[in-house]
N, C-alpha and C. Protein backbone atom coordinates (compact mmCIF):
# COMPACT_ATOMS: atom_id res chain seq x y z
N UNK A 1 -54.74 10.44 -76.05
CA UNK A 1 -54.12 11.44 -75.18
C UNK A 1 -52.60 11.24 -75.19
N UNK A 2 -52.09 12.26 -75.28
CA UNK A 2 -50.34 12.84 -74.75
C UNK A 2 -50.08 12.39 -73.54
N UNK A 3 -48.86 11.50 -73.67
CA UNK A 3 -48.42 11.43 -72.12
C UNK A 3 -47.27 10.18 -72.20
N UNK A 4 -47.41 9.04 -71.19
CA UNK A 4 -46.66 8.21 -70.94
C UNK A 4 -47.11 6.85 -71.55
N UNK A 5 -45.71 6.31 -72.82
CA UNK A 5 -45.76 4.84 -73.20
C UNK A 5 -44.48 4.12 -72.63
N UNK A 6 -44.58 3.18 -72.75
CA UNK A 6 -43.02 2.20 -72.31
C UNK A 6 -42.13 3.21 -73.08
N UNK A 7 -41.04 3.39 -71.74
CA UNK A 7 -39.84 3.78 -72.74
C UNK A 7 -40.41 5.01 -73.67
N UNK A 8 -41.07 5.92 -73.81
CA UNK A 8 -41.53 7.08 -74.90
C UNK A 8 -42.55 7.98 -73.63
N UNK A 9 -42.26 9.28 -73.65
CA UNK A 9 -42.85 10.11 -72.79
C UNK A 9 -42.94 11.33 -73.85
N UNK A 10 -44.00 12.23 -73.94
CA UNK A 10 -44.37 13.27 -74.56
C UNK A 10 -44.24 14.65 -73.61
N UNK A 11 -43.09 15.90 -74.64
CA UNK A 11 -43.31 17.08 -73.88
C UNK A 11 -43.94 17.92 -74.50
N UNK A 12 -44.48 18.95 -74.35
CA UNK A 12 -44.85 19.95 -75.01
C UNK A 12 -44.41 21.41 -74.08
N UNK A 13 -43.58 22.16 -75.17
CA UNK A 13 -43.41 23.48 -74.93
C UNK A 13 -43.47 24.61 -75.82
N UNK A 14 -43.43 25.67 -75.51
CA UNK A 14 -43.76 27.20 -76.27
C UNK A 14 -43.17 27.97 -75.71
N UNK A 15 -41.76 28.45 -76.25
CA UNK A 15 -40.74 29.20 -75.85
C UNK A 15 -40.33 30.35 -77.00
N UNK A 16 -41.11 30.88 -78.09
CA UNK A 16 -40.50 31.80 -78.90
C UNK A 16 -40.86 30.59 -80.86
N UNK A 17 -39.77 31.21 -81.65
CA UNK A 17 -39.74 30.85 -82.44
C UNK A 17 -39.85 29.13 -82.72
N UNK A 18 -40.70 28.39 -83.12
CA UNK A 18 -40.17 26.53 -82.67
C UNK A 18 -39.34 26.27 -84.11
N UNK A 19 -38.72 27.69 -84.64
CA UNK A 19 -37.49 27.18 -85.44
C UNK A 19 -35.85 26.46 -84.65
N UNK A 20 -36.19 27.37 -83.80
CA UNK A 20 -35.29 28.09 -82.52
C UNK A 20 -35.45 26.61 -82.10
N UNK A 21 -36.81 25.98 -81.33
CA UNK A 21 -36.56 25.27 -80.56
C UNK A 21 -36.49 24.06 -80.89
N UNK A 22 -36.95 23.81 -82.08
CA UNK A 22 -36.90 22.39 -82.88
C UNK A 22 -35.06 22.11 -82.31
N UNK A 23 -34.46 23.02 -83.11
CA UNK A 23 -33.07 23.10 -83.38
C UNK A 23 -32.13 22.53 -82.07
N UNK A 24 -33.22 23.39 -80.71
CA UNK A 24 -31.85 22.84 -79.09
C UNK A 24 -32.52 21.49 -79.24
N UNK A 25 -33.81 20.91 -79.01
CA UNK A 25 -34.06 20.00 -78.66
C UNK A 25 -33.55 18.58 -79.32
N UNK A 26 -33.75 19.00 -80.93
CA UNK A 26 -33.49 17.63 -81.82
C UNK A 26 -31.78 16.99 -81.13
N UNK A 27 -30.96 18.25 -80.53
CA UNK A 27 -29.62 17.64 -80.54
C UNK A 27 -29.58 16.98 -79.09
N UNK A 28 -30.45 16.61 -78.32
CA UNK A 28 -30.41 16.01 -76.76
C UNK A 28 -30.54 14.36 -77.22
N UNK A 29 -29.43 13.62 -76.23
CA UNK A 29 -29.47 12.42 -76.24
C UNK A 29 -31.12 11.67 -75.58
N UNK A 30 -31.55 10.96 -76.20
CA UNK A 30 -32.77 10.42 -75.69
C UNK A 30 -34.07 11.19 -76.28
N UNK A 31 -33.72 12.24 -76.90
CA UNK A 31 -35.19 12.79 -77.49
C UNK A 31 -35.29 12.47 -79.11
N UNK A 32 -36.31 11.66 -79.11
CA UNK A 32 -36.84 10.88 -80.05
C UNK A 32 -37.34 10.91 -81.71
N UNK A 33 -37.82 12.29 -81.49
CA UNK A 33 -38.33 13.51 -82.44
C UNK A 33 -38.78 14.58 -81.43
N UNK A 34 -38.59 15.55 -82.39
CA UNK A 34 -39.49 16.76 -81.86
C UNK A 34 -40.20 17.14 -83.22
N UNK A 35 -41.56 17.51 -82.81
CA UNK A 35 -42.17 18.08 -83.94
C UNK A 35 -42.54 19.79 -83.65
N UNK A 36 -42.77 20.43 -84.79
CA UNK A 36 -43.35 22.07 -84.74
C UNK A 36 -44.57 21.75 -84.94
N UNK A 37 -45.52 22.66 -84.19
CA UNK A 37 -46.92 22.89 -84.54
C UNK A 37 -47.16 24.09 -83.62
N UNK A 38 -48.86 23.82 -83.36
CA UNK A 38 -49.40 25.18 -82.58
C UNK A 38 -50.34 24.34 -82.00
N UNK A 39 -50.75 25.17 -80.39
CA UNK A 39 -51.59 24.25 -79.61
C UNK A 39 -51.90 25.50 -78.44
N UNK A 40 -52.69 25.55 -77.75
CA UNK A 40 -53.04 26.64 -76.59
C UNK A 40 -54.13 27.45 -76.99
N UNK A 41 -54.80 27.67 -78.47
CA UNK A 41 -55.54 27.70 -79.27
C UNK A 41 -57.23 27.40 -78.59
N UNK A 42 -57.50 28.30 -79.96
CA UNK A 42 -59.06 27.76 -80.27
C UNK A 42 -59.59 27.41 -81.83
N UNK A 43 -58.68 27.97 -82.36
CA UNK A 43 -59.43 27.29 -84.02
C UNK A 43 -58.66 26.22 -84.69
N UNK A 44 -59.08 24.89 -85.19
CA UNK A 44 -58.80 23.51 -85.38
C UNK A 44 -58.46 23.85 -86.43
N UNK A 45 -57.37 23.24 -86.23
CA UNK A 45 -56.36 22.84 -87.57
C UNK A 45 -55.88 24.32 -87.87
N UNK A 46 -54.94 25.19 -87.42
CA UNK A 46 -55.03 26.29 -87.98
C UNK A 46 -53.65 26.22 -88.57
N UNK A 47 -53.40 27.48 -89.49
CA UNK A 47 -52.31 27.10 -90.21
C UNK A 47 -51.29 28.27 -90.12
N UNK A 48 -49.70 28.28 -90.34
CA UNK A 48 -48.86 29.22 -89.91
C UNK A 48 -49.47 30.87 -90.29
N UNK A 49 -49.79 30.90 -91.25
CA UNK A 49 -50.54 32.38 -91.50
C UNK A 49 -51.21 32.73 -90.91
N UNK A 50 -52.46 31.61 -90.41
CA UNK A 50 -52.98 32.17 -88.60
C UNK A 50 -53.08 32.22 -87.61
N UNK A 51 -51.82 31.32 -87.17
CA UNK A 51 -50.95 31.50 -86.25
C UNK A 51 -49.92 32.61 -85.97
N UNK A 52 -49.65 33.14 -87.01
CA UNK A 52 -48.90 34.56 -86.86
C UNK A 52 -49.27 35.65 -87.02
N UNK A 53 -51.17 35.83 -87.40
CA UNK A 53 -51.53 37.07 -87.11
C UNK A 53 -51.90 37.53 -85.67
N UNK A 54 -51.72 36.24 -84.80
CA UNK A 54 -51.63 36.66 -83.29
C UNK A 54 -53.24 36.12 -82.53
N UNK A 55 -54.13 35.52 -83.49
CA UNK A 55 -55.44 35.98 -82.90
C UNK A 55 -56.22 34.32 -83.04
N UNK A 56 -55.51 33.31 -83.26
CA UNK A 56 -55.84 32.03 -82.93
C UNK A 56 -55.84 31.25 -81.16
N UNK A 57 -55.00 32.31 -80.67
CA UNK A 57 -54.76 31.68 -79.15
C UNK A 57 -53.73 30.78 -79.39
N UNK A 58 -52.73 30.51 -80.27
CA UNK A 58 -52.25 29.12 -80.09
C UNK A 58 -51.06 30.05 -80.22
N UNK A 59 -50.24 28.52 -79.96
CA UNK A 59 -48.65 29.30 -79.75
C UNK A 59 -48.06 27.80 -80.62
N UNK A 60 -46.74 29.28 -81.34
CA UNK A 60 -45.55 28.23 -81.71
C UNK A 60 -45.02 27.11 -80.99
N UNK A 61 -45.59 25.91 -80.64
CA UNK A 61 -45.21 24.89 -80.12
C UNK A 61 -44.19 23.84 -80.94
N UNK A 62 -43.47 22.83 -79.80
CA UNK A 62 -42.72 21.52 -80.13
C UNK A 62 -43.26 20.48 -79.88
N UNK A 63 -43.35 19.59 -80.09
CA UNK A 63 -44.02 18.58 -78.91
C UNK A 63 -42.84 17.30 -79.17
N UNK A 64 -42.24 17.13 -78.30
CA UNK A 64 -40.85 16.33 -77.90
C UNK A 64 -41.45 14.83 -77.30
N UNK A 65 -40.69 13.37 -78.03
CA UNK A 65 -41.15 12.46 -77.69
C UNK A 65 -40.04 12.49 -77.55
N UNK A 66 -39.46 11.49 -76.30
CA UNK A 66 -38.41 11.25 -75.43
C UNK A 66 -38.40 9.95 -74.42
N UNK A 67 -37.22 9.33 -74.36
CA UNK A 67 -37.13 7.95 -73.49
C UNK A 67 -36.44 8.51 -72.27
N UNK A 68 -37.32 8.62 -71.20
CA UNK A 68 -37.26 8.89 -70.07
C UNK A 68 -35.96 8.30 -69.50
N UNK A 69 -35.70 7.18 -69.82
CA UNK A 69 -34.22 6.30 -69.37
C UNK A 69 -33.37 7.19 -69.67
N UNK A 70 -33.34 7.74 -71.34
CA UNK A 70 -32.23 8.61 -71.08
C UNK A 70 -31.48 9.77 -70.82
N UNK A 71 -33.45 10.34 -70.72
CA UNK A 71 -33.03 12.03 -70.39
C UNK A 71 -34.14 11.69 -69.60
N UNK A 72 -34.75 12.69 -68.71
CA UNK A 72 -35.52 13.05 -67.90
C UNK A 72 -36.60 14.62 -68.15
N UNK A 73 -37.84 14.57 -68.11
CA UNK A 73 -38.39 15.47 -68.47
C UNK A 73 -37.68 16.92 -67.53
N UNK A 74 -37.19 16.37 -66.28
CA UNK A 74 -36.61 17.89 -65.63
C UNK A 74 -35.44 17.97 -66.22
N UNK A 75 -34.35 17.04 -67.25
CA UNK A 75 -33.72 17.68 -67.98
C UNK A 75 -33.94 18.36 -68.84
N UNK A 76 -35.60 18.33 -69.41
CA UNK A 76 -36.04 18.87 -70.62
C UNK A 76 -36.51 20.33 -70.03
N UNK A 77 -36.77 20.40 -68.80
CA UNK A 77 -37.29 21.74 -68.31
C UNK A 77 -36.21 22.41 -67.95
N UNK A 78 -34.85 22.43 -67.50
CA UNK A 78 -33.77 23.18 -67.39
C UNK A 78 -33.19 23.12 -68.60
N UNK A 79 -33.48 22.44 -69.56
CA UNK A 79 -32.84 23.25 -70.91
C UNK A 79 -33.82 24.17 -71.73
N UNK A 80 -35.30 24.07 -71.44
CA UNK A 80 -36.31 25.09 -71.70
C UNK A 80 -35.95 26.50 -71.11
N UNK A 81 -35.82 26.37 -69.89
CA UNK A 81 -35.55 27.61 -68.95
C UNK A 81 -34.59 28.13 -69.46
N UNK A 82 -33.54 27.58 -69.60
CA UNK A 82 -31.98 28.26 -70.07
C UNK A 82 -31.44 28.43 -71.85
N UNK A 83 -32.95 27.92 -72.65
CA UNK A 83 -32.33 28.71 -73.75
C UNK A 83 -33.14 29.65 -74.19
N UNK A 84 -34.36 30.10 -73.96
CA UNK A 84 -34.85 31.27 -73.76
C UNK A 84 -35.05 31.89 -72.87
N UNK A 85 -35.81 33.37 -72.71
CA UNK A 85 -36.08 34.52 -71.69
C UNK A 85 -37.52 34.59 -71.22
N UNK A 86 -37.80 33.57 -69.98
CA UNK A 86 -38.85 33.28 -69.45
C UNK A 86 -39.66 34.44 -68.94
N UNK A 87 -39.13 35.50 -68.99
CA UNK A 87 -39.33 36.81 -68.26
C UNK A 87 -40.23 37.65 -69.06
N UNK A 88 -39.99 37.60 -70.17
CA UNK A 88 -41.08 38.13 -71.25
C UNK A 88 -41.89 37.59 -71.27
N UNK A 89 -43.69 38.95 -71.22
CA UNK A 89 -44.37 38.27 -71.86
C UNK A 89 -45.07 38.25 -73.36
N UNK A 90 -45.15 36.86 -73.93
CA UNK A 90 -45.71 37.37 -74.87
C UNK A 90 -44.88 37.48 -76.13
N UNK A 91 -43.29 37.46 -75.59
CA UNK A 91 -42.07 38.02 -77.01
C UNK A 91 -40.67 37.55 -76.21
N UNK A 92 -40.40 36.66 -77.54
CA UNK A 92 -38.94 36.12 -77.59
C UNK A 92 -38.19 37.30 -78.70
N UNK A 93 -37.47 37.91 -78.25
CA UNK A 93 -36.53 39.10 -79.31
C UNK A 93 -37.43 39.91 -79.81
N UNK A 94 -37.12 39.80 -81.76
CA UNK A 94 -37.77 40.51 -82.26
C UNK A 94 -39.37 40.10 -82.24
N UNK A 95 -39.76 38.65 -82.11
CA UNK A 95 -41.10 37.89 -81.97
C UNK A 95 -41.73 38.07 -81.10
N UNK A 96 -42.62 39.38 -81.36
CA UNK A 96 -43.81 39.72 -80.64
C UNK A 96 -45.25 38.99 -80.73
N UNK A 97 -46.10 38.73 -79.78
CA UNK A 97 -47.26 38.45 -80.09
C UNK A 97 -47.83 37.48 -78.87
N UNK A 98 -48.78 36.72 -78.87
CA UNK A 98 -48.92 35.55 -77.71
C UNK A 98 -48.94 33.96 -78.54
N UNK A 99 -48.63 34.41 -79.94
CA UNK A 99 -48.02 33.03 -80.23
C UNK A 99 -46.52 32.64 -80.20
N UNK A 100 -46.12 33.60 -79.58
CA UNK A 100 -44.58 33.38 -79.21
C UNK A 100 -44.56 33.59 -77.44
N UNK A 101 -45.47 33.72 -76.73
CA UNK A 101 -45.26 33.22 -74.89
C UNK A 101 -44.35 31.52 -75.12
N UNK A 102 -44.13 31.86 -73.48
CA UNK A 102 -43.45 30.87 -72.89
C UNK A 102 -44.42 30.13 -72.33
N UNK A 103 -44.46 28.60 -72.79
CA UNK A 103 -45.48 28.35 -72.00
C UNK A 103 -45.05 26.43 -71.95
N UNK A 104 -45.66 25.81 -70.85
CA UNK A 104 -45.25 24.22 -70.70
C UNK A 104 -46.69 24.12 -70.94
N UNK A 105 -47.41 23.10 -71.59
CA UNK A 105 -48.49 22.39 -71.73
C UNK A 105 -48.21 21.00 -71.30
N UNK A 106 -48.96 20.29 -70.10
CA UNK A 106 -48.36 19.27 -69.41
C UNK A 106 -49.59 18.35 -69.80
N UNK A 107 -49.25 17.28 -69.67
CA UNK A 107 -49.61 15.95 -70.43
C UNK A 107 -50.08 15.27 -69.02
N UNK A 108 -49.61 14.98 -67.98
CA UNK A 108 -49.98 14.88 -66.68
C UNK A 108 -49.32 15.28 -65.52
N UNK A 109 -50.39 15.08 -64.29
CA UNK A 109 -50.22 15.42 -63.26
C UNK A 109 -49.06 16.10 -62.80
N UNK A 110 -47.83 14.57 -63.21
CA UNK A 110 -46.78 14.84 -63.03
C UNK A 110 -45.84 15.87 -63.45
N UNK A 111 -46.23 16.14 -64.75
CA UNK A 111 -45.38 16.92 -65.68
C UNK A 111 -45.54 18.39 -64.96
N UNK A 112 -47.23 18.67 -64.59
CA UNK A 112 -47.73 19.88 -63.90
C UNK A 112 -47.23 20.21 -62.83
N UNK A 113 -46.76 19.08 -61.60
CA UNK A 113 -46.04 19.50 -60.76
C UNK A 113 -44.61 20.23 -60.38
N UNK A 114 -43.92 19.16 -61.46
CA UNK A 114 -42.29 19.26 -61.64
C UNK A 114 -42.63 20.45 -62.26
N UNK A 115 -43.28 21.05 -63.18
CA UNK A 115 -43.15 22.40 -64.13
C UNK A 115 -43.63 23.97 -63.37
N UNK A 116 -44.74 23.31 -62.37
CA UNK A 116 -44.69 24.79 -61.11
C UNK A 116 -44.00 24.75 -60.48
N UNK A 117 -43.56 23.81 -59.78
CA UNK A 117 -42.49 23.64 -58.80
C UNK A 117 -41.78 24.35 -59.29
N UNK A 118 -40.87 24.16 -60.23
CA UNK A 118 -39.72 24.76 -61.33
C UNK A 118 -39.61 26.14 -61.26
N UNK A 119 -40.98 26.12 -62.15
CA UNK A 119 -41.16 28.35 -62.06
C UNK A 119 -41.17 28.68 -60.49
N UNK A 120 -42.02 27.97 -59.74
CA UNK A 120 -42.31 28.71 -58.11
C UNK A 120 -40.26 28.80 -57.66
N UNK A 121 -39.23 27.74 -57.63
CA UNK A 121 -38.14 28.14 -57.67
C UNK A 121 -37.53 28.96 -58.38
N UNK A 122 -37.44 29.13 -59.54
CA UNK A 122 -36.79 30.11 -60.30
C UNK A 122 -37.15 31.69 -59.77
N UNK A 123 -38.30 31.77 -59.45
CA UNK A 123 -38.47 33.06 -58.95
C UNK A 123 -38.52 33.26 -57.50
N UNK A 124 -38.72 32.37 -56.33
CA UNK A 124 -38.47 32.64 -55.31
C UNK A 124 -36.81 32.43 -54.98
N UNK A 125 -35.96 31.86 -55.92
CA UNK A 125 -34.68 32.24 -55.80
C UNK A 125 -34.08 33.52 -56.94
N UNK A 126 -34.91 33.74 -57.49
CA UNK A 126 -34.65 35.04 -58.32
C UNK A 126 -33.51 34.93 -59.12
N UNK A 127 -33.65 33.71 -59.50
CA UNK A 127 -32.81 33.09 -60.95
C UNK A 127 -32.93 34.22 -61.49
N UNK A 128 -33.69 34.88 -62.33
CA UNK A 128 -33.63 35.96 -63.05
C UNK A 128 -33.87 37.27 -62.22
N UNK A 129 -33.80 38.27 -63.56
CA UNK A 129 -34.25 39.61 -62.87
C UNK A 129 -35.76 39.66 -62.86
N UNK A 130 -36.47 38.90 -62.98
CA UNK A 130 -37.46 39.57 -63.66
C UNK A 130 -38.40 38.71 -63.30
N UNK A 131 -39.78 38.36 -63.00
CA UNK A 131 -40.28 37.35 -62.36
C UNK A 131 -40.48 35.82 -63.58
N UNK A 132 -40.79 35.04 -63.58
CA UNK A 132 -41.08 34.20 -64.55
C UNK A 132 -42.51 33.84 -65.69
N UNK A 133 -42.72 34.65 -66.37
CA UNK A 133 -44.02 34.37 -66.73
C UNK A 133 -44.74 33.42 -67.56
N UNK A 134 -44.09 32.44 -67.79
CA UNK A 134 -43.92 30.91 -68.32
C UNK A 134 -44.95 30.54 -67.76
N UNK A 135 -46.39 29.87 -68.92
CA UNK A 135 -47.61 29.90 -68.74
C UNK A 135 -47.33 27.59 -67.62
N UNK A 136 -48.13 27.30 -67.31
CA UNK A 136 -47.90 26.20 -66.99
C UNK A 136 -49.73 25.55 -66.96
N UNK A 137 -50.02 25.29 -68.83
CA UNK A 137 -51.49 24.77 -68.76
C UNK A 137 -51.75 23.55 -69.50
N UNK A 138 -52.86 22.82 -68.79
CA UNK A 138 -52.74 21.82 -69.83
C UNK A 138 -52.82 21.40 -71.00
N UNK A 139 -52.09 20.55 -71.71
CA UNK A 139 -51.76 20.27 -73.56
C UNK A 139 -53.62 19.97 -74.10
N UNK A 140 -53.91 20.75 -75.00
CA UNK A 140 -55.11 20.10 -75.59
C UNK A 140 -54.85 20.08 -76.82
N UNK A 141 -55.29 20.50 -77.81
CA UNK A 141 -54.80 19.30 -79.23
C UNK A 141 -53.65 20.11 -79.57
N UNK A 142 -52.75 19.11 -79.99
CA UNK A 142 -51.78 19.29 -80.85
C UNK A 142 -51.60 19.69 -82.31
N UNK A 143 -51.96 20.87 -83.14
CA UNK A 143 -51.25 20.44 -84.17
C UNK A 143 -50.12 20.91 -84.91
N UNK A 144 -49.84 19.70 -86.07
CA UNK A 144 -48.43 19.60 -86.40
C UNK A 144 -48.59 20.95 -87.57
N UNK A 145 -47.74 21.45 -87.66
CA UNK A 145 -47.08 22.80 -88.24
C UNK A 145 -46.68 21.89 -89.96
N UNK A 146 -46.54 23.33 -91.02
CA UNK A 146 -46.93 22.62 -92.09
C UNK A 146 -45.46 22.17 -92.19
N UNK A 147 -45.58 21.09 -93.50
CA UNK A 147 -44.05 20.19 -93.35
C UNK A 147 -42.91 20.97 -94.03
N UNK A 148 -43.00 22.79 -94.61
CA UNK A 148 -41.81 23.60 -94.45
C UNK A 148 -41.21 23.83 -93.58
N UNK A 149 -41.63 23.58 -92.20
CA UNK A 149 -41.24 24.39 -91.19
C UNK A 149 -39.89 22.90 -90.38
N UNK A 150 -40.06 21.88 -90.58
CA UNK A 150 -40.01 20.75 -90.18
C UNK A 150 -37.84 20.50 -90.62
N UNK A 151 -37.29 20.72 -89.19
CA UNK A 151 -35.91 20.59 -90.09
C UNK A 151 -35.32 21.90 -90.43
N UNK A 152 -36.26 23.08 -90.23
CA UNK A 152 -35.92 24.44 -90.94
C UNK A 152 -34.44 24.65 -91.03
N UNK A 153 -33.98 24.51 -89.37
CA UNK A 153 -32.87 25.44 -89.35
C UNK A 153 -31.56 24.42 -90.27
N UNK A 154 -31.66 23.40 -89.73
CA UNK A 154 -30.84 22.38 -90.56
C UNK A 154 -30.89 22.25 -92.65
N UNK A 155 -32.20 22.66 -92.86
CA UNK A 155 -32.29 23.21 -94.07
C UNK A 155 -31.78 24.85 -94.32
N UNK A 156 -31.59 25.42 -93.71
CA UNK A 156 -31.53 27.01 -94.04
C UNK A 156 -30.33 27.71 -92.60
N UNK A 157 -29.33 26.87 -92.37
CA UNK A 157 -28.52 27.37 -91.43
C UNK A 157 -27.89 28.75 -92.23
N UNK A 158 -27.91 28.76 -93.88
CA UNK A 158 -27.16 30.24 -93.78
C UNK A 158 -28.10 31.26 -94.46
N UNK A 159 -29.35 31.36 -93.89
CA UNK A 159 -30.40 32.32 -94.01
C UNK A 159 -30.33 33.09 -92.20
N UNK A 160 -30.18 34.72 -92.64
CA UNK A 160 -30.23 34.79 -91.74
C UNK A 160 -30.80 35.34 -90.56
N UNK A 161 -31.54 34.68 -90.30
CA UNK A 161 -32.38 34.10 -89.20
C UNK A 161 -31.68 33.32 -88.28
N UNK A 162 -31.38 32.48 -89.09
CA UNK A 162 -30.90 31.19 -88.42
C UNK A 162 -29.44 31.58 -88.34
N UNK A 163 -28.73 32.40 -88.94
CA UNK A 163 -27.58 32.81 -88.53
C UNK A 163 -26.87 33.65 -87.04
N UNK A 164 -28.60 34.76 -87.18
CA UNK A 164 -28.26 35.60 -85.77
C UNK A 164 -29.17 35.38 -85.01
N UNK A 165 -30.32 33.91 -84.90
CA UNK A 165 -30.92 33.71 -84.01
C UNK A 165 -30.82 32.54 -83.05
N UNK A 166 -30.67 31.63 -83.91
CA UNK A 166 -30.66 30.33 -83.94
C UNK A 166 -29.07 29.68 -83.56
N UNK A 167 -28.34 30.29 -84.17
CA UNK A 167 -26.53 29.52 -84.31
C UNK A 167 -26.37 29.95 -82.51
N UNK A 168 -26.33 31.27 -82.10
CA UNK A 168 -25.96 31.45 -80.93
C UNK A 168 -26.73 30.94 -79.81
N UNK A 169 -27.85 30.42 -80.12
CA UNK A 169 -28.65 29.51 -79.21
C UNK A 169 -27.70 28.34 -79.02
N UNK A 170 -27.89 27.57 -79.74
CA UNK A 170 -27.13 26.26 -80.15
C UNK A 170 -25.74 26.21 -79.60
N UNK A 171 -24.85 27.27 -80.06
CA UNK A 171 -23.61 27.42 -78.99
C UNK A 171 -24.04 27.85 -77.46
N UNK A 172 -24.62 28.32 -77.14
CA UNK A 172 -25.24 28.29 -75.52
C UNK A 172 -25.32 27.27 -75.01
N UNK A 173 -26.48 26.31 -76.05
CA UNK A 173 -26.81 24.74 -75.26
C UNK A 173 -25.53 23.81 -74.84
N UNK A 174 -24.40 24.22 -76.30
CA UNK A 174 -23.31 23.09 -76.09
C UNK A 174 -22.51 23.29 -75.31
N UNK A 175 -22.56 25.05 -74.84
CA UNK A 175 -21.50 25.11 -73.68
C UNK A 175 -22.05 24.91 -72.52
N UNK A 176 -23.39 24.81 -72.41
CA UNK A 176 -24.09 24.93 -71.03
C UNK A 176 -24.38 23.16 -70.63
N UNK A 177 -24.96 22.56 -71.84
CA UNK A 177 -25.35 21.40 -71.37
C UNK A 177 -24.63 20.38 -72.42
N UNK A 178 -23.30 20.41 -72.48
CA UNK A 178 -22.61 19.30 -73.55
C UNK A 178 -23.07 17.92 -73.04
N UNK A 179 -23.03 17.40 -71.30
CA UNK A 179 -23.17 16.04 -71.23
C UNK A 179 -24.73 15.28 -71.70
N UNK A 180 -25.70 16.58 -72.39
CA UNK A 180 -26.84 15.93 -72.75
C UNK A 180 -26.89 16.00 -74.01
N UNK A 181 -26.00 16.55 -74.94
CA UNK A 181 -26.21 16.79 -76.14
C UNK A 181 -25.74 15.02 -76.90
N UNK A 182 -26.64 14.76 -77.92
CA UNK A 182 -26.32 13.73 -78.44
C UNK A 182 -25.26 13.58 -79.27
């Protein structure tokens, strides 16, 4: 099981493209790796081609290993919240489908609390316009995404994708959260 070792804590999220999100996360001080895969699912072992016809249940996931000493999983959830649009469901931009929802898959108790808590604020202070529809269920298997996808944007920064999707993310994070960026 996913969760808590000395010093190493596991996140899992599903916010849109995990080209997109590989990319904010890898640059945070204290996060360890992040990997791409798909998880929220029902068919084992499935692979990006059926993950993107929409009809596996699983979603573009990360799953972020991280030393709690030096970041904190609620730092990992206010930089979730703030580099995508929690408000959609179902579609980050042009990425339609329910393998692109917003969603936290929590590893324990804890993670489940801090992560409703979170949404129940964001929308009873009406952070956004729009209510929050950021799924909050628990992680069941993980899997890892094939090893093209792994590094993408750092391999292919001038494809563009990663030019008009990805670059202006990345300048968001550094102006929003420079004291966590590594």
């Amino acid at each position: 099981m996913l969760g808590k070792t000395k010093n190493r804590q596991v996140a899992v999220f599903a916010n849109g493209c995990f080209w997109c999100t590989e990319a904010i996360f890898v640059r945070l001080k204290g996060v360890l790796s992040v990997q791409s895969g798909y998880t929220g699912g029902t068919v084992k072992s499935p692979t990006y081609e059926q993950v993107s016809n929409g009809n596996t249940g699983h979603a573009e996931s990360i799953k972020i290993e991280f030393d709690p000493s030096i970041i904190s999983y609620d730092d990992l959830l206010v930089v979730f919240f703030n580099t995508h649009n929690p408000t959609t469901l179902n579609r980050q931009g042009n990425d339609i489908g329910t393998q692109y929802r917003s969603a936290i898959f929590y590893s324990s108790n804890e993670q489940k609390v801090k992560a409703e808590s979170l949404v129940a604020e964001l929308n009873s202070s009406k952070a956004y316009e729009k209510p929050v529809v950021t799924e909050v269920v628990p992680l069941g298997e993980f899997y890892s995404a094939e090893e093209y996808h792994k590094d993408y944007y750092e391999k292919h920064k001038d494809q563009p994708y990663c030019q008009l999707i990805i670059a202006p993310k990345l300048e968001k994070l550094q102006k929003q959260f420079e004291k966590l960026l590594a």
